[in-house]
Protein backbone atom coordinates (compact mmCIF):
# COMPACT_ATOMS: atom_id res chain seq x y z
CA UNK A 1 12.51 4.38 -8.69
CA UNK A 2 10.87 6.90 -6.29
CA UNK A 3 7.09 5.81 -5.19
CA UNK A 4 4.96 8.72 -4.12
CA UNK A 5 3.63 9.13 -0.29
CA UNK A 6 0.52 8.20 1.39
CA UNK A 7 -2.43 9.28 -0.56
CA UNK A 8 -4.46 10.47 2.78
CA UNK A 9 -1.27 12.52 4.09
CA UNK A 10 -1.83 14.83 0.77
CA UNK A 11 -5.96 14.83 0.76
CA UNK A 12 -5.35 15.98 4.14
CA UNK A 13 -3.02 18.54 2.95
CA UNK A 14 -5.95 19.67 0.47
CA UNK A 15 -8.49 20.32 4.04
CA UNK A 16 -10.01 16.96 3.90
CA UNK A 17 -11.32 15.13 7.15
CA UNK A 18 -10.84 11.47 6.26
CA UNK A 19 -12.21 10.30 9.63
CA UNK A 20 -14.33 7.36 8.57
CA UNK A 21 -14.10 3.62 7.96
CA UNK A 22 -13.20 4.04 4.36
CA UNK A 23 -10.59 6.67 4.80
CA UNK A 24 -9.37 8.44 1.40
CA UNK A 25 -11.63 5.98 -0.33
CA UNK A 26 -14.73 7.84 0.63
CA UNK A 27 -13.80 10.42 -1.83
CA UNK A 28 -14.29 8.38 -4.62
CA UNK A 29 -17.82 8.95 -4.49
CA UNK A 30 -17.89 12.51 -2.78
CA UNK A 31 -14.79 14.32 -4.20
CA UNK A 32 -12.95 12.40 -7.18
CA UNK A 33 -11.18 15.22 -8.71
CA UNK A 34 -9.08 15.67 -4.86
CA UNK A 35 -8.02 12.16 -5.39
CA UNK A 36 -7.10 12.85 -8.78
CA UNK A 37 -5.23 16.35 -7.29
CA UNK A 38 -3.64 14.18 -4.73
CA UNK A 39 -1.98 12.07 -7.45
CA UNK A 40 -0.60 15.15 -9.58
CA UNK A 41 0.80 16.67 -6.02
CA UNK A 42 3.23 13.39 -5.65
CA UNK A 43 3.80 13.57 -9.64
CA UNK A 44 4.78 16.75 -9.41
CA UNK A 45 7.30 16.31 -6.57
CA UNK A 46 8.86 13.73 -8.66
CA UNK A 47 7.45 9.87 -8.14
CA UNK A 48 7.96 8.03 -10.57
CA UNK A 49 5.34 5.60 -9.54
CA UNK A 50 1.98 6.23 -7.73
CA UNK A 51 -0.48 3.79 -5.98
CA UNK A 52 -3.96 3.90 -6.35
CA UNK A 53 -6.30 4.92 -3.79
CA UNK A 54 -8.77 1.44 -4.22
CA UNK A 55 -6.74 0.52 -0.30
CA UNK A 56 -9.88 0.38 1.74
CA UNK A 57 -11.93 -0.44 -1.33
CA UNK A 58 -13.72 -3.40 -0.38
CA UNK A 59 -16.87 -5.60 -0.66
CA UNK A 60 -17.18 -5.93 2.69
CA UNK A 61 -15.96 -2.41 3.87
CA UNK A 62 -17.82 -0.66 1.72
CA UNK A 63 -21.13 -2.75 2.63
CA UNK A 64 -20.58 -1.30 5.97
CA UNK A 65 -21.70 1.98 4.66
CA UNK A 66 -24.25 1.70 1.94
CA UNK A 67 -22.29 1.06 -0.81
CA UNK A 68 -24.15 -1.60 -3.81
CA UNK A 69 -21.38 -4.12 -5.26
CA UNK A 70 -22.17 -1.74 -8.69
CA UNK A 71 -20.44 1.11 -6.72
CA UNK A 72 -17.51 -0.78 -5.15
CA UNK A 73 -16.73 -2.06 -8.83
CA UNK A 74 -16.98 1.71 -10.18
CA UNK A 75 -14.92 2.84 -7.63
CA UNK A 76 -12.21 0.45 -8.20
CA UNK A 77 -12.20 1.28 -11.68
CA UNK A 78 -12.61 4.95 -11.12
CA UNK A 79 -9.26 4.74 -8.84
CA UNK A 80 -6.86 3.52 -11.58
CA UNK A 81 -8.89 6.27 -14.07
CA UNK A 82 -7.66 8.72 -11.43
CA UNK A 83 -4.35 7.86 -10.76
CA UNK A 84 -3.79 7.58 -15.13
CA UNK A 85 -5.05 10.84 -15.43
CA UNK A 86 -2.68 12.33 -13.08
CA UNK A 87 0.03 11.09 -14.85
CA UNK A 88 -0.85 13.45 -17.65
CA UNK A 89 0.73 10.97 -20.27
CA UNK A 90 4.17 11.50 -18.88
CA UNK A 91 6.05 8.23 -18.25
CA UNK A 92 5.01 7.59 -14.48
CA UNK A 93 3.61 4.33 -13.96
CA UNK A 94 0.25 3.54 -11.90
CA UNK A 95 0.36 0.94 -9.58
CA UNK A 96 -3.31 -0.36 -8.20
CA UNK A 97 -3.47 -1.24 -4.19
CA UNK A 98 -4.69 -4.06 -2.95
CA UNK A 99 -5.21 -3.63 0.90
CA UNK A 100 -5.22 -6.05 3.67
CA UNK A 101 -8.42 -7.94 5.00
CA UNK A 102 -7.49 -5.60 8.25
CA UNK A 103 -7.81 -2.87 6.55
CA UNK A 104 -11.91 -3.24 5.66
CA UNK A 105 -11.99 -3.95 9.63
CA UNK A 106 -11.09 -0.55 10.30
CA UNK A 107 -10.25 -1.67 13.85
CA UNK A 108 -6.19 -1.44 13.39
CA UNK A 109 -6.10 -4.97 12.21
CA UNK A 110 -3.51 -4.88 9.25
CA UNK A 111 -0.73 -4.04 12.21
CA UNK A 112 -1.58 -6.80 14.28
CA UNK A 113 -2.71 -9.62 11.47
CA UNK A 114 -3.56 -12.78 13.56
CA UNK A 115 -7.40 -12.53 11.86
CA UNK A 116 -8.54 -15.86 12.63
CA UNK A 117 -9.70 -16.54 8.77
CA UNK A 118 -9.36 -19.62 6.69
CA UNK A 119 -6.82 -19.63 3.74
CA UNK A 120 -10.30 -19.76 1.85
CA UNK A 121 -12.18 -17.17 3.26
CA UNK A 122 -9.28 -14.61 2.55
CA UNK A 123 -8.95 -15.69 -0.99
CA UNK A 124 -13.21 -14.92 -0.86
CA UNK A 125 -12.44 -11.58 0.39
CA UNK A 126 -9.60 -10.86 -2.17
CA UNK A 127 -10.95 -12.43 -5.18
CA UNK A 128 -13.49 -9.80 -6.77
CA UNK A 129 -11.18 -7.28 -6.04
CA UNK A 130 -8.71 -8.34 -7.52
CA UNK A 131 -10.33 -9.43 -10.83
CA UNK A 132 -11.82 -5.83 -10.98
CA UNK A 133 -8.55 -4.19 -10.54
CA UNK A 134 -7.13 -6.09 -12.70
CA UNK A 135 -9.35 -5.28 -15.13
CA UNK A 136 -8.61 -1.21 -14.65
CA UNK A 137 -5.40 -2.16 -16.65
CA UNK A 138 -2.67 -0.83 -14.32
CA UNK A 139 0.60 -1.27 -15.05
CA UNK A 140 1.41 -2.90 -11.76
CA UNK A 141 -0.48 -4.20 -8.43
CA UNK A 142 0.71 -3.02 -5.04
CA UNK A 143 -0.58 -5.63 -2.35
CA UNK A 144 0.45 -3.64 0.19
CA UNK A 145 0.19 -3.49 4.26
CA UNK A 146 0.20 -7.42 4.23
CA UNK A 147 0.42 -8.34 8.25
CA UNK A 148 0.65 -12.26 8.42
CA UNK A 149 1.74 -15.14 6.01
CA UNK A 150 -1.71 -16.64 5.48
CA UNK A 151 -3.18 -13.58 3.89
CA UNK A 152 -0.05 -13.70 2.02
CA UNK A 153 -0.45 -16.84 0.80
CA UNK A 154 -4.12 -16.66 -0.09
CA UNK A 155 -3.56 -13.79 -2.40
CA UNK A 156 -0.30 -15.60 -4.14
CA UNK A 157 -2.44 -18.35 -5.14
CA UNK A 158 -5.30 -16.19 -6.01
CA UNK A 159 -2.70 -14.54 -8.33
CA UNK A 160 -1.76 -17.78 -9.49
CA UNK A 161 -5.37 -19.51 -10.30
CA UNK A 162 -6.14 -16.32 -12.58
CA UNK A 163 -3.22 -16.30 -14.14
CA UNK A 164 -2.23 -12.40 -13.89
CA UNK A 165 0.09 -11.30 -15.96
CA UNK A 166 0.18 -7.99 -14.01
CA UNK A 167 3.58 -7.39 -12.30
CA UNK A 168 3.27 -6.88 -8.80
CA UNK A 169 4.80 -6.43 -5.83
CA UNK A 170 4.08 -7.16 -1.86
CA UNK A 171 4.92 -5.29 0.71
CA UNK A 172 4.13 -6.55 4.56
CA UNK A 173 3.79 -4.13 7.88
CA UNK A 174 6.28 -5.16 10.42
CA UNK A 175 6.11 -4.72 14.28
CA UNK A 176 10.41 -4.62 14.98
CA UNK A 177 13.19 -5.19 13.65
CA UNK A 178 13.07 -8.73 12.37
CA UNK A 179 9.02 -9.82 12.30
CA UNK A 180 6.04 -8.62 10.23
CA UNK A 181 3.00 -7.28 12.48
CA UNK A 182 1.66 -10.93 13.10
CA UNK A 183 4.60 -12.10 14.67
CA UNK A 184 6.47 -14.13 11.87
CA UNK A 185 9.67 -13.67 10.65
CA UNK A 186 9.81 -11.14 7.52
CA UNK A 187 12.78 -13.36 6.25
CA UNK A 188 10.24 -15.99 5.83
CA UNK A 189 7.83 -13.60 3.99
CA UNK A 190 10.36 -12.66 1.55
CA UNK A 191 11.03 -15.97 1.09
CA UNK A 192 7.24 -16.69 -0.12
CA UNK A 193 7.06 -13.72 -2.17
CA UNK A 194 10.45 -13.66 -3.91
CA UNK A 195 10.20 -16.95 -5.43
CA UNK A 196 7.04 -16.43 -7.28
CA UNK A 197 6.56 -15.84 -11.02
CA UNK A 198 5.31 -11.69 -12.04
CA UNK A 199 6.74 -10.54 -8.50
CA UNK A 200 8.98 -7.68 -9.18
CA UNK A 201 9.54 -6.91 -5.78
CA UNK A 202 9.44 -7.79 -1.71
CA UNK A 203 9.52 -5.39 0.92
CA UNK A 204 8.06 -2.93 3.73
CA UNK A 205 5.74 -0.02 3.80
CA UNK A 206 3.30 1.66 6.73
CA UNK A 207 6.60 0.54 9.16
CA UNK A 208 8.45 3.09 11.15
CA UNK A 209 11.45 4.03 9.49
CA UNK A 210 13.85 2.60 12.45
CA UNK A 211 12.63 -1.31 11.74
CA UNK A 212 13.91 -0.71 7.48
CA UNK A 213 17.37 -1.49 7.84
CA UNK A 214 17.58 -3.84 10.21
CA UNK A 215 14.53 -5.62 8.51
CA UNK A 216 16.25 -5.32 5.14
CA UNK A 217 19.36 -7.16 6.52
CA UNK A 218 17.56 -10.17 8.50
CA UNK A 219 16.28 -11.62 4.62
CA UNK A 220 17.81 -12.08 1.56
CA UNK A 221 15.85 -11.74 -1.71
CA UNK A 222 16.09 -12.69 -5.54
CA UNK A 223 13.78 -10.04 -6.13
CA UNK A 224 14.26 -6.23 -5.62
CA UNK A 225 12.98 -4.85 -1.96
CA UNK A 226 10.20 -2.26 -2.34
CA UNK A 227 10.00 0.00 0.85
CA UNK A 228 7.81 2.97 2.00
CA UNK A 229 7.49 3.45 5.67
CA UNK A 230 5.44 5.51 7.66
CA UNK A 231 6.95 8.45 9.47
CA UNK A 232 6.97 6.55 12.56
CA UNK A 233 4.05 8.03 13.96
CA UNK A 234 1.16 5.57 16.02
CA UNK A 235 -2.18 4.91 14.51
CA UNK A 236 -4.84 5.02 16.81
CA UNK A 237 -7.69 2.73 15.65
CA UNK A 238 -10.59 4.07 17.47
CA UNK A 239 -9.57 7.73 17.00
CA UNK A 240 -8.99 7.01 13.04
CA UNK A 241 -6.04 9.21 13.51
CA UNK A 242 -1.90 9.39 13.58
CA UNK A 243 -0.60 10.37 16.86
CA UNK A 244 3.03 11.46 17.61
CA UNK A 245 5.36 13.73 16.46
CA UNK A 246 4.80 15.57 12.44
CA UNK A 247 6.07 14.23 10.02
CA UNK A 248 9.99 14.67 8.90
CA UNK A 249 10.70 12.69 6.14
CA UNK A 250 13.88 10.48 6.38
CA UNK A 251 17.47 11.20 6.56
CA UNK A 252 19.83 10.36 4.08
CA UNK A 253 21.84 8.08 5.71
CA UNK A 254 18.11 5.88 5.79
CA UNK A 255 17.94 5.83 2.39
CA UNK A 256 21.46 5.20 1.29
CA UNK A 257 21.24 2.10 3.91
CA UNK A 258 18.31 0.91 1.78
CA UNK A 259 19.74 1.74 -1.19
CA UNK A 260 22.53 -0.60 -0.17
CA UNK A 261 20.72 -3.46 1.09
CA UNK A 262 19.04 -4.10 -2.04
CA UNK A 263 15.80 -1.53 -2.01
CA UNK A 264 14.86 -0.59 -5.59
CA UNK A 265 11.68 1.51 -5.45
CA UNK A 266 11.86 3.74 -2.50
CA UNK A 267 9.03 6.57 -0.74
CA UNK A 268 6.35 6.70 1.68
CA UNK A 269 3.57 6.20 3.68
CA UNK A 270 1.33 7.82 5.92
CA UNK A 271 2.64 10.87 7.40
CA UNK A 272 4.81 11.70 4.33
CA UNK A 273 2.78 13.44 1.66
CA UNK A 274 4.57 15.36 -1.47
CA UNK A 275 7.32 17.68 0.44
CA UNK A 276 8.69 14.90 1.94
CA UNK A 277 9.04 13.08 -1.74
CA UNK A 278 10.38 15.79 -3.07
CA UNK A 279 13.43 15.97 -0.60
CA UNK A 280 14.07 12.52 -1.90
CA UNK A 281 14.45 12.86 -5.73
CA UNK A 282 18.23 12.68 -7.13
């Protein structure tokens, strides 16, 4: 199945400055309807599945710039209402994003993991979240941009002690060829993930393209791999902003070498709005 591109890559496309803390988030309380435009863009260049843009929607994020814990719950809401609109009743399904702990740090921190917090004090951060999103009724959960095991682990058993029945899937960022952004081994992440009950899939996304392959080929999985890179472009933390060359989508010789290695659901990240997923329907 084809997964759309990286929500901020088509706001951007629409004239919108996402240089804050809360990235395309903040436009769930300024702008809604660009979100929602943003959606039908990658619908209408052919996903088949689109992600939600609750990412950097977070208790402690938000708090960070005036939000109540009233607002973070609407807008979590509001962001699967979005993305199910988009989807105009056609058969595209909506899958709700749960971010990293880095990401509320807006410091970088989901590509370097390493965050120095308890098993506990994740699952703390996660938890009211999670139940929220949950509650939006999507019809799957992308935990997505995972950088270290811990975190990992935290929001398995979170999963686990509420009993979702939600299918999900978790996708890790990854520093080279064989290790996700904390330094472990991603064989040993798709190990955790692929065993577990309601996973429907393991993988990569916000990775340059180059690590995929060889990635894909260092673990073996009972589960589907789920994969959207980046387009290999540097995110600088303090700037809030991609540096490098534009964006060119990926060759087909990357995707067939996916394809092959056991990737199921295939698209982007940031850098690769809805041209770039259009080039990749079949």
């Amino acid at each position: 199945m084809l997964l759309d591109g990286g929500l901020s890559t088509a706001l951007e496309e629409l004239g919108h400055n996402l240089n804050t803390s809360l990235w395309s988030g903040e436009l769930l309380r300024t702008a809604p309807d660009q979100i929602e435009a943003a959606h039908k863009a990658f619908v209408g260049a052919g996903a088949q599945i689109i992600i939600t843009s609750s990412y950097q929607i977070s208790m402690d994020g938000c708090a960070a710039r005036g939000w109540s814990e009233s607002e973070v719950r609407s807008a979590l809401l509001l962001s699967t209402e979005l993305a199910r609109s988009a989807t105009n009743g056609t058969n595209v399904l909506v899958a709700a994003s749960v971010g990293p702990y880095g990401a509320s740090l807006a410091d970088g921190s989901e590509y370097r993991g390493n965050y120095g917090r308890t098993t506990a004090q994740l699952k703390d951060f996660h938890r009211m979240r999670l139940q929220v999103l949950i509650e939006s009724n999507p019809d799957l959960l992308a935990i997505e941009t995972i950088p270290e095991l811990k975190e990992a682990e935290a929001i398995l058993e979170l999963l686990e002690e509420q009993d979702v029945k939600i299918p999900y899937w978790m996708t890790f960022s990854c520093k080279d060829e064989k290790h996700i952004s904390s330094g472990e081994r991603f064989s040993d992440a798709v190990a955790l993930v692929s065993g577990k009950i309601g996973a429907i899939g393991v993988g990569i996304n916000c990775t340059a393209p180059e690590f995929v392959t060889p990635l894909l080929s260092s673990a073996k999985s009972r589960i589907p791999f789920v994969v959207y890179p980046n387009s290999g472009r540097k995110w600088n933390a303090e700037k809030k902003e991609w540096e490098g060359a534009p964006a060119q989508g990926f060759s087909e010789m990357q995707i067939f070498e996916w394809k092959e290695r056991g990737a199921k659901l295939i698209g982007g990240c940031c850098s690769i709005g809805p041209a770039e997923i259009a080039q990749m329907r079949v």
